[in-house]
C-alpha atoms as a PDB file:
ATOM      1  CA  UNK A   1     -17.054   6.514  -0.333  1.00  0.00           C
ATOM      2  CA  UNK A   2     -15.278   3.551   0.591  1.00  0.00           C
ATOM      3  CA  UNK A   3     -15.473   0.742  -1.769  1.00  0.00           C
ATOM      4  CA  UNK A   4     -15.357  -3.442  -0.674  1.00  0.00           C
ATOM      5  CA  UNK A   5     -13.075  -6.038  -1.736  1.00  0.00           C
ATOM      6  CA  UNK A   6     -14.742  -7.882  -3.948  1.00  0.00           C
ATOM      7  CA  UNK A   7     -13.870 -11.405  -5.595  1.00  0.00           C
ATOM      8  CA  UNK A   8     -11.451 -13.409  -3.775  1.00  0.00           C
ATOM      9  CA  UNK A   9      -9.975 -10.482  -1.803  1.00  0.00           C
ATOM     10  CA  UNK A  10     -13.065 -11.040   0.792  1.00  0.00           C
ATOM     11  CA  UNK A  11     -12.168 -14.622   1.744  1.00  0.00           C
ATOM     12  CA  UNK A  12      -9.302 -14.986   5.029  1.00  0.00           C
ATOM     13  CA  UNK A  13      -8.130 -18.584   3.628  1.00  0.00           C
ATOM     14  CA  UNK A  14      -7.366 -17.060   0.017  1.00  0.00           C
ATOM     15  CA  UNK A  15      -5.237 -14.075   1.361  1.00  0.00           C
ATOM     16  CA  UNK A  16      -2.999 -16.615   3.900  1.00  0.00           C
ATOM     17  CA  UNK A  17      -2.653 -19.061   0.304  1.00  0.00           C
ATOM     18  CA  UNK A  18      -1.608 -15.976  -1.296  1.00  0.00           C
ATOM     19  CA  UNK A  19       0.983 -14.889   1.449  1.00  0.00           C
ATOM     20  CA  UNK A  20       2.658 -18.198   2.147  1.00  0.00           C
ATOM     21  CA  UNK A  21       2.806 -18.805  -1.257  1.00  0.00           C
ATOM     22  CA  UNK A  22       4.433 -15.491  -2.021  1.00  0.00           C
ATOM     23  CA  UNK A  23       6.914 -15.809   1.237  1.00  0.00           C
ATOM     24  CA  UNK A  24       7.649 -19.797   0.073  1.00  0.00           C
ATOM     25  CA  UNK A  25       8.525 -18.316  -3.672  1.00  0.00           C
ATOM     26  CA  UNK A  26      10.870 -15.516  -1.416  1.00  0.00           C
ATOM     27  CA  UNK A  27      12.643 -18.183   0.728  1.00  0.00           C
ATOM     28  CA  UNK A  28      13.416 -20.242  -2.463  1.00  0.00           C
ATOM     29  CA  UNK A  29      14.846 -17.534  -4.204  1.00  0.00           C
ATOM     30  CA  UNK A  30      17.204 -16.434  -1.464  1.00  0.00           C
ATOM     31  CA  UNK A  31      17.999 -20.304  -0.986  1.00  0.00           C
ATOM     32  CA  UNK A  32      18.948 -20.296  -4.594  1.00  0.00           C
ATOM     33  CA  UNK A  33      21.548 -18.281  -4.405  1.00  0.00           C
ATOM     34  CA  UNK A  34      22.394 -17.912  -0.539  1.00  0.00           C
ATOM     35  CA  UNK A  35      23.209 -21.710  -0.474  1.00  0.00           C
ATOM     36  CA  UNK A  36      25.726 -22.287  -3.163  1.00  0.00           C
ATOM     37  CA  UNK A  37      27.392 -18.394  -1.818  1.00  0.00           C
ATOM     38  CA  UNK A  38      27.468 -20.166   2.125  1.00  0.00           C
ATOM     39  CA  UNK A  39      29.226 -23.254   0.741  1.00  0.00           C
ATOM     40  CA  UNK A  40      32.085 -21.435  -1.652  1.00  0.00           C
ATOM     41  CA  UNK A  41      32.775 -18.753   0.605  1.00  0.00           C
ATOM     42  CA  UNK A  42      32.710 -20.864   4.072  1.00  0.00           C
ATOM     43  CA  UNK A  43      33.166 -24.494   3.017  1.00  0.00           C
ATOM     44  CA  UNK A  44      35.772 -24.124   0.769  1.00  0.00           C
ATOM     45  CA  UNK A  45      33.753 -25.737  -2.189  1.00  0.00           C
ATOM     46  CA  UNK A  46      34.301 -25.300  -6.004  1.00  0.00           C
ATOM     47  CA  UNK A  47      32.336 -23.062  -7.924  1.00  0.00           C
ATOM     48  CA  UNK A  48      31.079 -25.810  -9.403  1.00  0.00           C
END
């Protein structure tokens, strides 16, 4: 027997918070550290 979501799991609008919020917190962690990578190794900037 299969058993139903219950809680917040059942509602559409919480599960697309949930994913953009969990893609947004991805993209800012790449960002941290893809960013400052891109400009030393391309742009010729300090480590600083």
């Amino acid at each position: 027997m299969e058993s139903k979501p219950s809680g917040l799991w059942r509602h559409r609008d919480f599960l697309y918070l949930w994913a953009s919020q969990t893609v947004s917190s991805a993209g800012s962690s790449v960002t941290t550290i893809a960013l400052p990578l891109t400009a030393v190794l391309y742009l010729d900037a300090s480590a600083a």
